[in-house]
C-alpha atoms as a PDB file:
ATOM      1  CA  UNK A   1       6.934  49.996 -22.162  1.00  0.00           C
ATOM      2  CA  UNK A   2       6.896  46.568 -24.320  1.00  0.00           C
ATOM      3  CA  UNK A   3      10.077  45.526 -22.260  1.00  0.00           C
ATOM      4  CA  UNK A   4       8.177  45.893 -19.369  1.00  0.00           C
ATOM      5  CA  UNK A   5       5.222  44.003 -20.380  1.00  0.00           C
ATOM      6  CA  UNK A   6       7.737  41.067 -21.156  1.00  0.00           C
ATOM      7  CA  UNK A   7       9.833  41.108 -18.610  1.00  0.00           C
ATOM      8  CA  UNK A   8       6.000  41.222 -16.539  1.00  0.00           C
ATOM      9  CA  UNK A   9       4.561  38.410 -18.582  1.00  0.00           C
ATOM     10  CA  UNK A  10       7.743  35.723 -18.546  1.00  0.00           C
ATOM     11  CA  UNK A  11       7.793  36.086 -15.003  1.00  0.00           C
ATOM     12  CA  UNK A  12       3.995  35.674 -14.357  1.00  0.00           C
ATOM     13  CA  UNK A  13       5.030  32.554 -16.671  1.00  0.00           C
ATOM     14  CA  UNK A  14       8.089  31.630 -14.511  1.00  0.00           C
ATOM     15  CA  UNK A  15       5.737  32.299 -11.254  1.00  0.00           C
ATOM     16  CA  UNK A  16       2.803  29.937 -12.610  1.00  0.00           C
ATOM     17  CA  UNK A  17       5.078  27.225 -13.508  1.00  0.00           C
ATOM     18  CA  UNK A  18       6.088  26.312 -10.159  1.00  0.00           C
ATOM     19  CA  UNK A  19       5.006  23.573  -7.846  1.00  0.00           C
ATOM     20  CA  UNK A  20       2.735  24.181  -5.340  1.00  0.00           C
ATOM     21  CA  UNK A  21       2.738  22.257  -1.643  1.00  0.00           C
ATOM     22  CA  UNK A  22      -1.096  21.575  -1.524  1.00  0.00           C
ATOM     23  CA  UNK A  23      -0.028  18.722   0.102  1.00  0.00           C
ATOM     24  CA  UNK A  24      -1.475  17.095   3.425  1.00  0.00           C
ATOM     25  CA  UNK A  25       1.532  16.689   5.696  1.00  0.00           C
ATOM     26  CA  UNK A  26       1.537  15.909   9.099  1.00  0.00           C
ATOM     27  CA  UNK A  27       4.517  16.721  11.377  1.00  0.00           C
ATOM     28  CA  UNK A  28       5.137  14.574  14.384  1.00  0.00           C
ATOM     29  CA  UNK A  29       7.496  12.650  16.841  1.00  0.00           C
ATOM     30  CA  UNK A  30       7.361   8.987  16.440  1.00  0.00           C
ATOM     31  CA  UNK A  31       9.178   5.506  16.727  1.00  0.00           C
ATOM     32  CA  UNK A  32      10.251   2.765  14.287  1.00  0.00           C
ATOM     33  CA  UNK A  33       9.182  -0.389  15.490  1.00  0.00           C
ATOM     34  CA  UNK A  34      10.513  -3.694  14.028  1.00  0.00           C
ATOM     35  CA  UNK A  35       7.369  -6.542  14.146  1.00  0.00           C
ATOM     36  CA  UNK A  36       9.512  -9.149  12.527  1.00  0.00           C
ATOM     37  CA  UNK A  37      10.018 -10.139   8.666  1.00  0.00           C
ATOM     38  CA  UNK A  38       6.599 -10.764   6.500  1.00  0.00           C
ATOM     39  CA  UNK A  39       8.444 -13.846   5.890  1.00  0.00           C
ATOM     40  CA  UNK A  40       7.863 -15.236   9.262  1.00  0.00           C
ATOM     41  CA  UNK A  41       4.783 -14.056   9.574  1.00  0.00           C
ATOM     42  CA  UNK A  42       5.621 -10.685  10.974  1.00  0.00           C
ATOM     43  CA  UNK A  43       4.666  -7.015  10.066  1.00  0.00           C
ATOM     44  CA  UNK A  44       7.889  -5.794   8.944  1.00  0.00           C
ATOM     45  CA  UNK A  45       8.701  -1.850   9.871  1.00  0.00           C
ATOM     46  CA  UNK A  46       6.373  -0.163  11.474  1.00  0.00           C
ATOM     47  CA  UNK A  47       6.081   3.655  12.637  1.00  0.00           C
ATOM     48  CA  UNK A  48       4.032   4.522  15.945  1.00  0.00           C
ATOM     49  CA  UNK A  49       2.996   7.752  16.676  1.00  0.00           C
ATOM     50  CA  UNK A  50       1.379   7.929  19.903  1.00  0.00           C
ATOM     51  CA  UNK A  51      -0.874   5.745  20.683  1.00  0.00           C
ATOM     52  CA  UNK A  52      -1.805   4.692  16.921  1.00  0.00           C
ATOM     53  CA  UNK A  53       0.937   2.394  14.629  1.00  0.00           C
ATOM     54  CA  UNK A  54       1.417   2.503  10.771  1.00  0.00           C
ATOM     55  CA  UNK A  55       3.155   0.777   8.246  1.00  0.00           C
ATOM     56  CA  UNK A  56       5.308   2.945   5.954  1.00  0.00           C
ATOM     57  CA  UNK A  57       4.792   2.692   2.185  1.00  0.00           C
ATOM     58  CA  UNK A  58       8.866   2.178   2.290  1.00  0.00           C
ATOM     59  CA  UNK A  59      10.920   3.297   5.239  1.00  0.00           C
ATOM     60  CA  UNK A  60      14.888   3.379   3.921  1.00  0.00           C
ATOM     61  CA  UNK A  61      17.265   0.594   4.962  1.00  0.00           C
ATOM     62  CA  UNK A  62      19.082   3.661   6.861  1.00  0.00           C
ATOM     63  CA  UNK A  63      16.589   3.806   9.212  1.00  0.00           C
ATOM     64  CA  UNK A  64      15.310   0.383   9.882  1.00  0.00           C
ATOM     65  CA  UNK A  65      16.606   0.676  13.688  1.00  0.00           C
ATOM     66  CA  UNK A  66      14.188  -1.119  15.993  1.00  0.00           C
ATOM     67  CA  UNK A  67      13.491   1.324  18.927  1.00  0.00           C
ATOM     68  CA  UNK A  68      15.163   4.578  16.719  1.00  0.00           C
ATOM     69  CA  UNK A  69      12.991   8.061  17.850  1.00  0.00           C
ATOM     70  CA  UNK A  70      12.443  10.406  15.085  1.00  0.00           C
ATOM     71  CA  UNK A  71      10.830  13.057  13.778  1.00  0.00           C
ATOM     72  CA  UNK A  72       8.407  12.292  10.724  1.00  0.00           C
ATOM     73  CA  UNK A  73       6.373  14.378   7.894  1.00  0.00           C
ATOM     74  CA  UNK A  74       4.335  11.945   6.512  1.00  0.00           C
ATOM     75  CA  UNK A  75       0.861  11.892   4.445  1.00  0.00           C
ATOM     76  CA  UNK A  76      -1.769   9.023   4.752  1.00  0.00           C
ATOM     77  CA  UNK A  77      -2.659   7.457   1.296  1.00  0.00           C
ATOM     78  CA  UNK A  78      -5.541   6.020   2.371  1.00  0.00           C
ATOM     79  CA  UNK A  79      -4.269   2.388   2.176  1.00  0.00           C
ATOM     80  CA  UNK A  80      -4.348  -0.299   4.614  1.00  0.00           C
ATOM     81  CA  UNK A  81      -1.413  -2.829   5.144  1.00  0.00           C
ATOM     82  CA  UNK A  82      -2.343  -6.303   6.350  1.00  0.00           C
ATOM     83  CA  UNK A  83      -0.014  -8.606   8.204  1.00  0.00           C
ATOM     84  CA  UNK A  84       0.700 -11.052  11.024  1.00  0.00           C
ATOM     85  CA  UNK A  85      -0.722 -14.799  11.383  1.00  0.00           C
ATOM     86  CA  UNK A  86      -2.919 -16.165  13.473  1.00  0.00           C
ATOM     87  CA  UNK A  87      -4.114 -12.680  14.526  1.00  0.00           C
ATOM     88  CA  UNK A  88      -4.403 -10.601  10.885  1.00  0.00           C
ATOM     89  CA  UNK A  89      -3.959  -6.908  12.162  1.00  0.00           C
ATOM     90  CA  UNK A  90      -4.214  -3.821   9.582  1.00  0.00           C
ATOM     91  CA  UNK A  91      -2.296  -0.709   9.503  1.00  0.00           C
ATOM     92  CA  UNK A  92      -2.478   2.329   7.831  1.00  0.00           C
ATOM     93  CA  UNK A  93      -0.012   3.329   5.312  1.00  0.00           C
ATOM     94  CA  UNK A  94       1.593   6.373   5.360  1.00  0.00           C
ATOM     95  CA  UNK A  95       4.069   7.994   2.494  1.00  0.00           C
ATOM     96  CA  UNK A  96       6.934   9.479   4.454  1.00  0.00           C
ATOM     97  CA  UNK A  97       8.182  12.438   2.926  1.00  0.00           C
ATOM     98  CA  UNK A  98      10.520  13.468   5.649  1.00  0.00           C
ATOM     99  CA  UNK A  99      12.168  11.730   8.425  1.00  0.00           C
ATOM    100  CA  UNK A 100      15.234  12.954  10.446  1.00  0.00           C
ATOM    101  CA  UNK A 101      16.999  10.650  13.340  1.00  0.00           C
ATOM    102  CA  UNK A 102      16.620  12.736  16.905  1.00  0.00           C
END
């Protein structure tokens, strides 16, 4: 019986300790879009998904491919990204957690 209750309460232990995905994901299809170095004036990498365009909190040097379709899980973060001159535009930033080439 005490074996039992062990064995019952390191797993309950084991089971608690785990992470959790409470996250707020979003699957979708999208394209990397390159709006020219910051250097210059430009936007830098940018990910449209539909109709609406963010900026990536960092988008790997793997798939900075102007034009490239992928698939995306991403989370907003709430930020905004500003860029270009004349015409300042903003962006939403958006943490990618997943991306895979189609």
């Amino acid at each position: 019986m005490r074996t039992i209750s062990l064995t019952l309460s390191i797993l309950l232990l084991i089971g608690s300790g785990c992470k959790k995905d409470n996250s707020n994901a979003i699957l979708a299809e999208a394209v990397i879009r390159d709006a020219g170095s910051p250097a210059s004036d430009g936007c830098g990498w940018l990910i449209e998904i539909g109709d609406t365009t963010y900026s990536p909190a960092h988008l790997d040097e793997n798939y900075q491919i102007n034009n490239q379709e992928i698939s995306i899980e991403y989370e907003p973060t709430g930020e905004k990204y500003g860029c270009g001159y004349p015409t300042l535009r903003y962006y939403d930033v958006i943490k990618i957690k997943r991306i895979k080439v189609k």
